[in-house]
C-alpha atoms as a PDB file:
ATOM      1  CA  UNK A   1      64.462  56.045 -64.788  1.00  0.00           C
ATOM      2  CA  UNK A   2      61.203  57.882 -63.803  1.00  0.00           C
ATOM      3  CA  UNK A   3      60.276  55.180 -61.338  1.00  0.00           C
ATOM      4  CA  UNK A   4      63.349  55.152 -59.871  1.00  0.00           C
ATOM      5  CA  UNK A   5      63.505  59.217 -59.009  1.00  0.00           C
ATOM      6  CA  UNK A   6      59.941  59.076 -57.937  1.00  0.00           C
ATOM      7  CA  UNK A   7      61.297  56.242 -55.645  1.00  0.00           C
ATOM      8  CA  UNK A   8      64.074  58.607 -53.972  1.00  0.00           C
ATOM      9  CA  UNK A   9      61.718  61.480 -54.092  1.00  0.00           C
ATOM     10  CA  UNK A  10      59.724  59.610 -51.490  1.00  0.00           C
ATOM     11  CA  UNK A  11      62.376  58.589 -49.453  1.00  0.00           C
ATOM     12  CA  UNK A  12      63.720  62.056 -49.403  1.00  0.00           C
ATOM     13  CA  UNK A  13      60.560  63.451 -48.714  1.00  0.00           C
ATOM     14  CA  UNK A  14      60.463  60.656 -45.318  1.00  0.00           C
ATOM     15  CA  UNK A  15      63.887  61.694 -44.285  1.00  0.00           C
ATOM     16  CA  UNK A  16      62.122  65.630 -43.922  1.00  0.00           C
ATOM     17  CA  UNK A  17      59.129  64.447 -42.526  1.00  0.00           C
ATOM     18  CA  UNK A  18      61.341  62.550 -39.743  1.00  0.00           C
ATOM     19  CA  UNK A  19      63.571  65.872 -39.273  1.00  0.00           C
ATOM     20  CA  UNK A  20      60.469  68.086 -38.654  1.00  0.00           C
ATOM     21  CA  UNK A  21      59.013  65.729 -36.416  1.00  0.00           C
ATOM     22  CA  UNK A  22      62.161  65.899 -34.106  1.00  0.00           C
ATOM     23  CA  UNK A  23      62.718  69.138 -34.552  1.00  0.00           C
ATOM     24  CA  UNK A  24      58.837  69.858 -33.646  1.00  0.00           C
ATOM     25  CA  UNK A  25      58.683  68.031 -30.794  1.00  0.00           C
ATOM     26  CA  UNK A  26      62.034  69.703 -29.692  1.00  0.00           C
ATOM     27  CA  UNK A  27      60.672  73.070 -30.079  1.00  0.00           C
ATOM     28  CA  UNK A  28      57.551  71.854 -28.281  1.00  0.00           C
ATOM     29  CA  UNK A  29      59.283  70.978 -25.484  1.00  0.00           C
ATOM     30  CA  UNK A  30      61.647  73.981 -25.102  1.00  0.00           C
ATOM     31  CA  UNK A  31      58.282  76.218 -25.320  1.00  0.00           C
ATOM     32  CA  UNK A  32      56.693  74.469 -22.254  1.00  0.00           C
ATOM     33  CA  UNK A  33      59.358  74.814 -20.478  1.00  0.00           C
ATOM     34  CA  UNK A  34      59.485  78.212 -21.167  1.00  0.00           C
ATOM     35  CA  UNK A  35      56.189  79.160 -20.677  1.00  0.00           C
ATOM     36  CA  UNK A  36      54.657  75.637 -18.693  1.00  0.00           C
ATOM     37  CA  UNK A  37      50.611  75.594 -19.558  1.00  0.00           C
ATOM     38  CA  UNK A  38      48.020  76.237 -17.061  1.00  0.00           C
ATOM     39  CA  UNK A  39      45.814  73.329 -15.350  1.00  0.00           C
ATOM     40  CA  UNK A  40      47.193  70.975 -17.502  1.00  0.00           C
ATOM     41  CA  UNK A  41      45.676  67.286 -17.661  1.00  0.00           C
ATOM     42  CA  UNK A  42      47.343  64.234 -16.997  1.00  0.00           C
ATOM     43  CA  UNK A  43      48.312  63.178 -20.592  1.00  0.00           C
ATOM     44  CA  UNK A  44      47.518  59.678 -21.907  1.00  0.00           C
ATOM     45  CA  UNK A  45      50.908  59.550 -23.153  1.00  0.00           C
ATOM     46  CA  UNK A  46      54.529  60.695 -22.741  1.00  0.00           C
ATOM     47  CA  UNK A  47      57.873  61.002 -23.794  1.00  0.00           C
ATOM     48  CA  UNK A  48      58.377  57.235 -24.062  1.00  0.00           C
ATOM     49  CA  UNK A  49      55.931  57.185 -26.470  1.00  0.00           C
ATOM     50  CA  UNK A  50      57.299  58.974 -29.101  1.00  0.00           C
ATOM     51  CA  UNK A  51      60.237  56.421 -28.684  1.00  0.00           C
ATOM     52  CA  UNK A  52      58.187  53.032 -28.335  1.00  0.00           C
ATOM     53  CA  UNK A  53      55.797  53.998 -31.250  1.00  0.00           C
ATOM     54  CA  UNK A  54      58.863  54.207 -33.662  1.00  0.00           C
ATOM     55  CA  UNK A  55      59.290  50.105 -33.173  1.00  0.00           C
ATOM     56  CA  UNK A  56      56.253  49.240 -34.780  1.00  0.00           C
ATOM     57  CA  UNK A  57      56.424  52.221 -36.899  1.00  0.00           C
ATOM     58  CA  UNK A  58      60.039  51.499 -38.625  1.00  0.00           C
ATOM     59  CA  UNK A  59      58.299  47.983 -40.068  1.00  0.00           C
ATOM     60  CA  UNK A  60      56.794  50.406 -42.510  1.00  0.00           C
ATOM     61  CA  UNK A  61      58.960  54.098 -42.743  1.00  0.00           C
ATOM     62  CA  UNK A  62      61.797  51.199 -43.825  1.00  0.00           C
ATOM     63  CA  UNK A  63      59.440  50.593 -47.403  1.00  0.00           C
ATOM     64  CA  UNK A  64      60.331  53.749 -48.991  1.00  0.00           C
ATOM     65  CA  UNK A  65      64.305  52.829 -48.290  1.00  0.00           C
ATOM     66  CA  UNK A  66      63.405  49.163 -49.540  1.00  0.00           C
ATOM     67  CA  UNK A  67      61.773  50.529 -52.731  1.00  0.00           C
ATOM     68  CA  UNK A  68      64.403  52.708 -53.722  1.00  0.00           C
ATOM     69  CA  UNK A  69      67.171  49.779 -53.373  1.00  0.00           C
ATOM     70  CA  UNK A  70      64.607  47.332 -55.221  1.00  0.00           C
ATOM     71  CA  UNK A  71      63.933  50.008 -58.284  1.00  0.00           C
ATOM     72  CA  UNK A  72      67.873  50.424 -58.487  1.00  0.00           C
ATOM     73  CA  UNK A  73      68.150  46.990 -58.733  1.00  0.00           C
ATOM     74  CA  UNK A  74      65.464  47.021 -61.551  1.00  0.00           C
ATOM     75  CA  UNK A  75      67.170  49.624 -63.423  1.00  0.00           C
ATOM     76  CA  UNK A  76      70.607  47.338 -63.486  1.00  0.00           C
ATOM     77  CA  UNK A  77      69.380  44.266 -64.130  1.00  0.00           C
ATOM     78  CA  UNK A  78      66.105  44.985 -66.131  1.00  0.00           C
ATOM     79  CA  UNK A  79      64.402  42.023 -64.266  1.00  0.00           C
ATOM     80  CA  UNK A  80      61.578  43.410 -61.445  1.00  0.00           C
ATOM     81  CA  UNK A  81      62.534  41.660 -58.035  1.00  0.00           C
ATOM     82  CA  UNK A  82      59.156  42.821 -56.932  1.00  0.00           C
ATOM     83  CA  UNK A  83      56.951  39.953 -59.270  1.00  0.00           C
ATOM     84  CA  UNK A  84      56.916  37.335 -56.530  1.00  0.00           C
ATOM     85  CA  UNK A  85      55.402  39.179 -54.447  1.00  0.00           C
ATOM     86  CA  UNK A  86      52.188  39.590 -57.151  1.00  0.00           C
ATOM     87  CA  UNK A  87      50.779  36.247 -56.161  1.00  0.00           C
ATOM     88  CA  UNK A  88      48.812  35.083 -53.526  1.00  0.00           C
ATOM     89  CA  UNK A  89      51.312  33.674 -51.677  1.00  0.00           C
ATOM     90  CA  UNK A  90      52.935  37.443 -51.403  1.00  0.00           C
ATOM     91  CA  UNK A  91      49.569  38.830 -50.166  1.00  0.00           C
ATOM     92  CA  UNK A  92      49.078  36.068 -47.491  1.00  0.00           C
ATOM     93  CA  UNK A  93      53.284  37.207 -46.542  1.00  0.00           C
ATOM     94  CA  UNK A  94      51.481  41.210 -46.520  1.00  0.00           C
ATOM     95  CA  UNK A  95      48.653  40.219 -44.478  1.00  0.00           C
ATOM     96  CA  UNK A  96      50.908  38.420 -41.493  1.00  0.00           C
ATOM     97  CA  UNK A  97      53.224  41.168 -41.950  1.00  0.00           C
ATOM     98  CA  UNK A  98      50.018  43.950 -41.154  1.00  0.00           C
ATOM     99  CA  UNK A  99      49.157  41.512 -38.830  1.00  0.00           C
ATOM    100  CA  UNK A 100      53.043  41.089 -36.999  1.00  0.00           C
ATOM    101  CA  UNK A 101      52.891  44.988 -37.119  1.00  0.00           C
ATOM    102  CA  UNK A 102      49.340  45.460 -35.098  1.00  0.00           C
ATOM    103  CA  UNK A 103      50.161  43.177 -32.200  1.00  0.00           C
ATOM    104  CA  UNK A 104      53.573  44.977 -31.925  1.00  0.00           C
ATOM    105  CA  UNK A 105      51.287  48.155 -31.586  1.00  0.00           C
ATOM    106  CA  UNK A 106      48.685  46.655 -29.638  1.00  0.00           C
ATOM    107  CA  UNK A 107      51.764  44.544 -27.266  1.00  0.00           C
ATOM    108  CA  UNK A 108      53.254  47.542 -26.292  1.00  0.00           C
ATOM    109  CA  UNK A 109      50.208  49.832 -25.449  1.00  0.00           C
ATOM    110  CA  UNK A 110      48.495  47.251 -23.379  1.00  0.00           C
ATOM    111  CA  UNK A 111      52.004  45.065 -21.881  1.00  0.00           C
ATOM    112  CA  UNK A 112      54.730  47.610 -21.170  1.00  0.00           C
ATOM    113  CA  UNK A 113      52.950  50.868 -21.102  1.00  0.00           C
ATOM    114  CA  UNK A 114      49.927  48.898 -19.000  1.00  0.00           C
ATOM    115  CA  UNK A 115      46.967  51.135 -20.810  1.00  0.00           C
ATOM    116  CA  UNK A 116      43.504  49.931 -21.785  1.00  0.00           C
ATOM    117  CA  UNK A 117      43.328  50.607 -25.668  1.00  0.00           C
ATOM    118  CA  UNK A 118      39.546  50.559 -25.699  1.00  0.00           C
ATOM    119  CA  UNK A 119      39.802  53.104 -23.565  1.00  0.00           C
ATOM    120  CA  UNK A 120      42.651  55.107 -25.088  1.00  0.00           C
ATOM    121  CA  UNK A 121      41.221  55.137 -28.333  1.00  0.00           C
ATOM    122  CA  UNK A 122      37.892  55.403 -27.789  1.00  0.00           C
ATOM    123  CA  UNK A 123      36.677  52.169 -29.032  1.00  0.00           C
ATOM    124  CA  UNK A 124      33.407  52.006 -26.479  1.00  0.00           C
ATOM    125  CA  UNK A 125      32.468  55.535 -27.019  1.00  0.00           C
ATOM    126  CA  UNK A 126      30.185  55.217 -30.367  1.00  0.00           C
ATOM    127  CA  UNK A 127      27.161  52.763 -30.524  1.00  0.00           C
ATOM    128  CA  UNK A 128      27.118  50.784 -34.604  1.00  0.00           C
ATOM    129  CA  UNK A 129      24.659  53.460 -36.160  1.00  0.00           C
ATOM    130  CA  UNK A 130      26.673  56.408 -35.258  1.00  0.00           C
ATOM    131  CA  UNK A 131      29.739  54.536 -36.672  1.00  0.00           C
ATOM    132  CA  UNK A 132      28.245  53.311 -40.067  1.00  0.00           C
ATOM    133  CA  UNK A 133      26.588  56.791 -40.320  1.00  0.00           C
ATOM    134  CA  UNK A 134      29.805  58.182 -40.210  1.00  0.00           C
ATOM    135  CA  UNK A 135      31.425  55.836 -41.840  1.00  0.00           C
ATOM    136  CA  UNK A 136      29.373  56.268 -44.864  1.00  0.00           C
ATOM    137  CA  UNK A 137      29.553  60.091 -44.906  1.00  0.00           C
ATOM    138  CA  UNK A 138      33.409  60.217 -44.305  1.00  0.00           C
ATOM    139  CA  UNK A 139      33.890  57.384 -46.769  1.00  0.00           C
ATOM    140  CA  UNK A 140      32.100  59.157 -49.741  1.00  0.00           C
ATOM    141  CA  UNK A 141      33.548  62.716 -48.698  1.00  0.00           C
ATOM    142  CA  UNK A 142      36.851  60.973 -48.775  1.00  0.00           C
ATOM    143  CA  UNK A 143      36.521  59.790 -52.319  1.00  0.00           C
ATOM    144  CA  UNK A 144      35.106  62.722 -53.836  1.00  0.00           C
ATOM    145  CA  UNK A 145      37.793  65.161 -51.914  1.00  0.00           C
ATOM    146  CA  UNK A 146      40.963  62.508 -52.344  1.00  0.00           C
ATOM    147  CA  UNK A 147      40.306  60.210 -55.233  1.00  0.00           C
ATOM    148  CA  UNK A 148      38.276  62.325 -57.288  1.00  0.00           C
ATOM    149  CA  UNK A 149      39.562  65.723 -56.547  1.00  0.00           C
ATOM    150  CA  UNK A 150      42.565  65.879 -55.224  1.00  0.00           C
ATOM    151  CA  UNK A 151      44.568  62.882 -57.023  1.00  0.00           C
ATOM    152  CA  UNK A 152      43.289  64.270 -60.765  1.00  0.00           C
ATOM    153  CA  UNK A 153      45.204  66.841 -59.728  1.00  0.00           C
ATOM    154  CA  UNK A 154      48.288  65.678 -58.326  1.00  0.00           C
ATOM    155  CA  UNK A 155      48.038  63.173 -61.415  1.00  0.00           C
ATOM    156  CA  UNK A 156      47.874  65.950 -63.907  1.00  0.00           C
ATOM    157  CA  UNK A 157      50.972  67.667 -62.516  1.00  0.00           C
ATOM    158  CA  UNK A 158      53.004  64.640 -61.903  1.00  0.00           C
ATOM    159  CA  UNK A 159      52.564  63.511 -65.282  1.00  0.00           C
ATOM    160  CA  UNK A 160      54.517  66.874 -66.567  1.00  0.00           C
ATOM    161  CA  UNK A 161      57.633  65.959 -64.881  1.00  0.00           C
ATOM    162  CA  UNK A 162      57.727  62.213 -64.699  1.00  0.00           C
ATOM    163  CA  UNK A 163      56.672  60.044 -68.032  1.00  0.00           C
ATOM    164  CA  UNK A 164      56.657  56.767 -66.676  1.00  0.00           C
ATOM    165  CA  UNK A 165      55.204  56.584 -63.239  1.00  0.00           C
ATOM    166  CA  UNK A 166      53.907  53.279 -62.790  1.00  0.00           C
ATOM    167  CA  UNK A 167      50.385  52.273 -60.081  1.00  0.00           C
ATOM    168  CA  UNK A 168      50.953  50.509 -56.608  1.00  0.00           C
ATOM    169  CA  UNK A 169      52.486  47.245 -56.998  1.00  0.00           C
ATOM    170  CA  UNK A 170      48.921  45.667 -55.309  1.00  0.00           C
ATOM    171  CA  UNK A 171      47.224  47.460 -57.410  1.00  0.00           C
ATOM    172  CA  UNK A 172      49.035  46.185 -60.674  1.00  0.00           C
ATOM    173  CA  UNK A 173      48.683  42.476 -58.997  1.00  0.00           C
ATOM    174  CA  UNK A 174      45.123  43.356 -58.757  1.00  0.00           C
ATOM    175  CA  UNK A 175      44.593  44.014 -62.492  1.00  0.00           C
ATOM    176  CA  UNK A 176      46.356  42.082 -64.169  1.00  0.00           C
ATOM    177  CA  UNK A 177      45.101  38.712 -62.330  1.00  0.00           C
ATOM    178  CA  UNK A 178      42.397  36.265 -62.662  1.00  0.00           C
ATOM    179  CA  UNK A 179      42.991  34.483 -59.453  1.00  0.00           C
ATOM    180  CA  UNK A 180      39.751  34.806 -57.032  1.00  0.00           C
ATOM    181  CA  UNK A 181      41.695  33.453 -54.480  1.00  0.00           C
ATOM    182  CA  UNK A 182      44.054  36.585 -54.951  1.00  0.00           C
ATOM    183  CA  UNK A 183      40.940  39.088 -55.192  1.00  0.00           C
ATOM    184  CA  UNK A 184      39.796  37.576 -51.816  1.00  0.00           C
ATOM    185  CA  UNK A 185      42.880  37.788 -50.053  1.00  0.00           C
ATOM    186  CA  UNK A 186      43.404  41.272 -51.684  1.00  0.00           C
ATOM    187  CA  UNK A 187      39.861  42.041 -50.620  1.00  0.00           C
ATOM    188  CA  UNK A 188      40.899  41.067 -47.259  1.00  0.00           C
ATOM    189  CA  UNK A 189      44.354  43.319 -47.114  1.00  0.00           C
ATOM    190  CA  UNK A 190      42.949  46.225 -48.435  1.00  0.00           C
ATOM    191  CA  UNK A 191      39.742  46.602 -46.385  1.00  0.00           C
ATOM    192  CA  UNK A 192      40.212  44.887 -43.317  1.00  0.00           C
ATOM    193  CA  UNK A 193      44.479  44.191 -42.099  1.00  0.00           C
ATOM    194  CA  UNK A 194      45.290  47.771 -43.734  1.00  0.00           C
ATOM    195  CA  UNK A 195      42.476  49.905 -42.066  1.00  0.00           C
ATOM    196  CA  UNK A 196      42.502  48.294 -38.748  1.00  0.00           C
ATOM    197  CA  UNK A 197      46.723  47.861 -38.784  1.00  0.00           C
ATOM    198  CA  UNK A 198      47.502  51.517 -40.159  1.00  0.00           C
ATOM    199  CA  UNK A 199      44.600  53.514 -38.193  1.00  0.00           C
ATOM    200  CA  UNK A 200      45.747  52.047 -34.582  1.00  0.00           C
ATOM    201  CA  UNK A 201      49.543  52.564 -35.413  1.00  0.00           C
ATOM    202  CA  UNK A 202      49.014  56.124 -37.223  1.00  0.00           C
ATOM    203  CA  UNK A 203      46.002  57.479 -36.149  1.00  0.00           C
ATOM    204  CA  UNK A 204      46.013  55.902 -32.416  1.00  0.00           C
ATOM    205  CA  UNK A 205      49.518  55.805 -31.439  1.00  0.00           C
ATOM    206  CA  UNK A 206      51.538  57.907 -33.392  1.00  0.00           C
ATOM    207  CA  UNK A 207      49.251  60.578 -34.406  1.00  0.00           C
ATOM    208  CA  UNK A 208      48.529  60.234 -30.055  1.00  0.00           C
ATOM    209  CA  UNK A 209      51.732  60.496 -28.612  1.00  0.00           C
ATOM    210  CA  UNK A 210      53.126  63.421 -31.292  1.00  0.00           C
ATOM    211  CA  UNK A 211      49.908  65.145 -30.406  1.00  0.00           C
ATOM    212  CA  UNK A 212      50.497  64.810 -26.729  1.00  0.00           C
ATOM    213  CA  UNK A 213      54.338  66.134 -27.653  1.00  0.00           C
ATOM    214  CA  UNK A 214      53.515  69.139 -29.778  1.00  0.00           C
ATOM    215  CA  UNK A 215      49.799  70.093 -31.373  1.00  0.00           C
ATOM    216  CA  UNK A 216      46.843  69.082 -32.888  1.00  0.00           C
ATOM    217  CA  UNK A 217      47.925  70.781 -36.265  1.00  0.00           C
ATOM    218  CA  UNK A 218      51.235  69.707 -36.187  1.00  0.00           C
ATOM    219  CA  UNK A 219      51.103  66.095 -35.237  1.00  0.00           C
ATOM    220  CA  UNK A 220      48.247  65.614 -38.076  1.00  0.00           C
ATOM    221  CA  UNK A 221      50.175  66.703 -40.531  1.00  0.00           C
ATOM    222  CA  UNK A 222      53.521  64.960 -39.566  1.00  0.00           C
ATOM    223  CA  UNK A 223      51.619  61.881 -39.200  1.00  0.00           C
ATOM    224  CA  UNK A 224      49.629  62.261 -42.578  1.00  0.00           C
ATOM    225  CA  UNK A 225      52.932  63.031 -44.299  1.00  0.00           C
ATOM    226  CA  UNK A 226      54.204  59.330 -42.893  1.00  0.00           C
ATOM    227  CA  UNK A 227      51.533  57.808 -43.455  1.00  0.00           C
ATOM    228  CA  UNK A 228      51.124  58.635 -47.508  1.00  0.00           C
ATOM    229  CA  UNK A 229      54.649  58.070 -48.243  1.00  0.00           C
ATOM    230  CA  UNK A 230      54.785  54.472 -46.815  1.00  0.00           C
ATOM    231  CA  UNK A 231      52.662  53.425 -49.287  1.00  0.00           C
ATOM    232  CA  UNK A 232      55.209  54.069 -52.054  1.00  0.00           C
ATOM    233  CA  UNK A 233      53.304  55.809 -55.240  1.00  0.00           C
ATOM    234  CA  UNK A 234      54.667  59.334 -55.423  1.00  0.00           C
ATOM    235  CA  UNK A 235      50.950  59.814 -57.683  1.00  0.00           C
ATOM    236  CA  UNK A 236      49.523  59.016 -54.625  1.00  0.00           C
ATOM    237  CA  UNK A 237      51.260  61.028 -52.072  1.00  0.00           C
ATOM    238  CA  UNK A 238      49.021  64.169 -51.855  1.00  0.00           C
ATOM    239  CA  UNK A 239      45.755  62.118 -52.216  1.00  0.00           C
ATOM    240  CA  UNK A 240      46.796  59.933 -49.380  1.00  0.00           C
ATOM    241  CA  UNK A 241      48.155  62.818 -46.972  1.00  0.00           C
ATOM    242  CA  UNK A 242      44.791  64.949 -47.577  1.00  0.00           C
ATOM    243  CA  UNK A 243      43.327  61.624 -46.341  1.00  0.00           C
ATOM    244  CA  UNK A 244      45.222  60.948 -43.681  1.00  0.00           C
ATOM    245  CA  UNK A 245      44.183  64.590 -42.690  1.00  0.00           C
ATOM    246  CA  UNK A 246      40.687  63.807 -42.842  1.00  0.00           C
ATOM    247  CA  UNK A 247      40.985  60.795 -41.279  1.00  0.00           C
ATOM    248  CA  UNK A 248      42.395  62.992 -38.104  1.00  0.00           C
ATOM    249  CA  UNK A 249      39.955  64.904 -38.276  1.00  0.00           C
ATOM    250  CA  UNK A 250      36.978  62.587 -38.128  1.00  0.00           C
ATOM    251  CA  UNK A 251      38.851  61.336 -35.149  1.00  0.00           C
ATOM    252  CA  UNK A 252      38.782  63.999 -33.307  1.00  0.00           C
ATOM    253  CA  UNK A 253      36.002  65.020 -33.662  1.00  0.00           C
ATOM    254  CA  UNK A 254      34.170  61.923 -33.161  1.00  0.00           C
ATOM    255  CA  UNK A 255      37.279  60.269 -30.270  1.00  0.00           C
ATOM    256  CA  UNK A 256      36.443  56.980 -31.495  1.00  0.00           C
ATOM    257  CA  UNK A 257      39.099  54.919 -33.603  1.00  0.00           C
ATOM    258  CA  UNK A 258      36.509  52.955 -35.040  1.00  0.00           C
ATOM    259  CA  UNK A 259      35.040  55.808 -37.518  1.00  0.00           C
ATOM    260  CA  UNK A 260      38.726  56.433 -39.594  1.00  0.00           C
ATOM    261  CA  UNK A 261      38.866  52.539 -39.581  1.00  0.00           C
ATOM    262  CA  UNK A 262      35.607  52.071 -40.952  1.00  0.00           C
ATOM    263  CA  UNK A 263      36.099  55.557 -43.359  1.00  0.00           C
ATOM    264  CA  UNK A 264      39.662  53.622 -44.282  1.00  0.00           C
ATOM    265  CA  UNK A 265      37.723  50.362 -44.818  1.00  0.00           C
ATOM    266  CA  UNK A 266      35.175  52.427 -47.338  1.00  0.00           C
ATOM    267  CA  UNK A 267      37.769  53.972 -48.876  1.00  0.00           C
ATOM    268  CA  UNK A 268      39.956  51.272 -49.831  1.00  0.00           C
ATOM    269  CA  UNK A 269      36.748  48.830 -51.098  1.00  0.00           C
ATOM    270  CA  UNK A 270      35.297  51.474 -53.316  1.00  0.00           C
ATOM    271  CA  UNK A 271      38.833  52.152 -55.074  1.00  0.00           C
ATOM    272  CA  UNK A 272      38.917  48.377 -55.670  1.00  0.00           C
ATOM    273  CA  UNK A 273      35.405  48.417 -56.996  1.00  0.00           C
ATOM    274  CA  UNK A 274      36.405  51.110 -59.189  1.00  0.00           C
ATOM    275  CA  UNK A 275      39.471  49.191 -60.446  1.00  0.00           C
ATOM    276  CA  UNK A 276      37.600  46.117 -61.289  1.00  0.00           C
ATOM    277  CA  UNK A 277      34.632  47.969 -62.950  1.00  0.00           C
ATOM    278  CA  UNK A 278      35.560  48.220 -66.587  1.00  0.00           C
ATOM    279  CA  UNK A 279      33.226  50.935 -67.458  1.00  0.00           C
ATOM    280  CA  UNK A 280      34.815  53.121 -64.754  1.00  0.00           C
ATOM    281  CA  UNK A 281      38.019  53.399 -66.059  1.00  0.00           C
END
């Protein structure tokens, strides 16, 4: 019962997440017309974007939608559709899937909208040892802010109202399994198709274009409010958009992709580490 209203909870909380974002960039756009900026420079992107990026982007906002109709189903039946997709065979399906999803992205960037995206996102502009440096930093700042701080928090005031939350569904799989084939291929998912996959669509394009379309503030937390709620674990919904948020920020201030995808990469490795460590749970 829990599961299942933390499940609509999440899709409720998309469905607002979607409104504001229209309804932002429509007040954006009244407000330059209104009063049209000064010297303005010729954007990177434009109002196609904020179309195009929602074809790539739907492969994932659809999850929360999925989840809800695959916990109802749970609820009627008692049996959990979602156990074939523990195995390794369901991770290899999650990793083309990331993988389907990032050459969407990268197709239309570089085919129909004819833009370099080494140059768009800054891939060229750090040498390694500024990356790892900030990699590192981010990456522990991250956990201590998100995992440590943050999510004790959320967790302590989610488990008031819901008694029966359960983890992520990989994260379960990742438990409760012996298979080192699974580890690796989990190993693989978490730190390498996730980071790379989910930075260039939310960070890169997304976060990009709504930028371009409204503000700074705005678009990062739009985009961070997408991007938590995709992953379907209401406990890890404000931990993941206070991420996402520092993800943004470590992008702009550094205008090089490669430093949230490396701080993604850290992220995600450590929390597995942590998870398989017995003493640190």
């Amino acid at each position: 019962m829990d599961e299942l209203a933390a499940k609509r909870v999440l899709l409720d909380f998309e469905i607002i997440l979607l409104l504001a974002l229209v309804l932002g960039a429509g007040f954006f756009a009244i407000r330059r017309k209104i009063r049209p900026p000064e010297n303005r420079p010729i954007p990177d992107y434009d109002g196609y974007d904020l179309i195009l990026m929602f074809f790539p982007a739907l492969l994932f906002l659809l999850n929360p939608v999925l989840e809800v109709l695959m916990a109802g189903a749970v609820k009627e039946d008692g049996t959990d559709h979602l156990s074939s997709e523990a195995g390794p065979w369901g991770m290899l399906v999650n990793i083309a899937y990331f993988f389907f999803v990032g050459v969407m992205t990268y197709g239309i960037l570089e085919w129909i909208r004819n833009r370099r995206v080494s140059e768009l996102f800054g891939l060229k502009r750090l040498g390694l040892a500024p990356i790892v440096l900030y990699t590192v930093v981010g990456g522990f700042a991250s956990l201590l802010i998100c995992a440590w701080g943050v999510g004790t928090l959320s967790q302590g005031f989610l488990e008031k109202i819901f008694t029966d939350l359960s983890a992520q569904e990989t994260v379960e799989a990742l438990q409760s399994s012996d298979s080192r084939i699974q580890l690796a291929l989990s190993v693989v998912m978490a730190c390498i198709a996730a980071p790379f996959v989910e930075e260039i669509l939310f960070r890169g394009y997304m976060y990009g274009a709504l930028k371009r379309a409204t503000n700074p503030v705005f678009s990062m937390v739009i985009i961070g409010g997408l991007f938590a709620v995709v992953h379907g674990n209401l406990p890890a919904l404000l931990p993941l958009w206070v991420f996402s948020i520092l993800l943004t920020c470590a992008y702009e201030w550094t205008r090089c992709l490669w430093v949230p995808i490396g701080m993604h990469a850290f992220f995600n490795a450590a929390n597995i580490i942590l998870m398989l460590d017995p003493g640190g749970s």
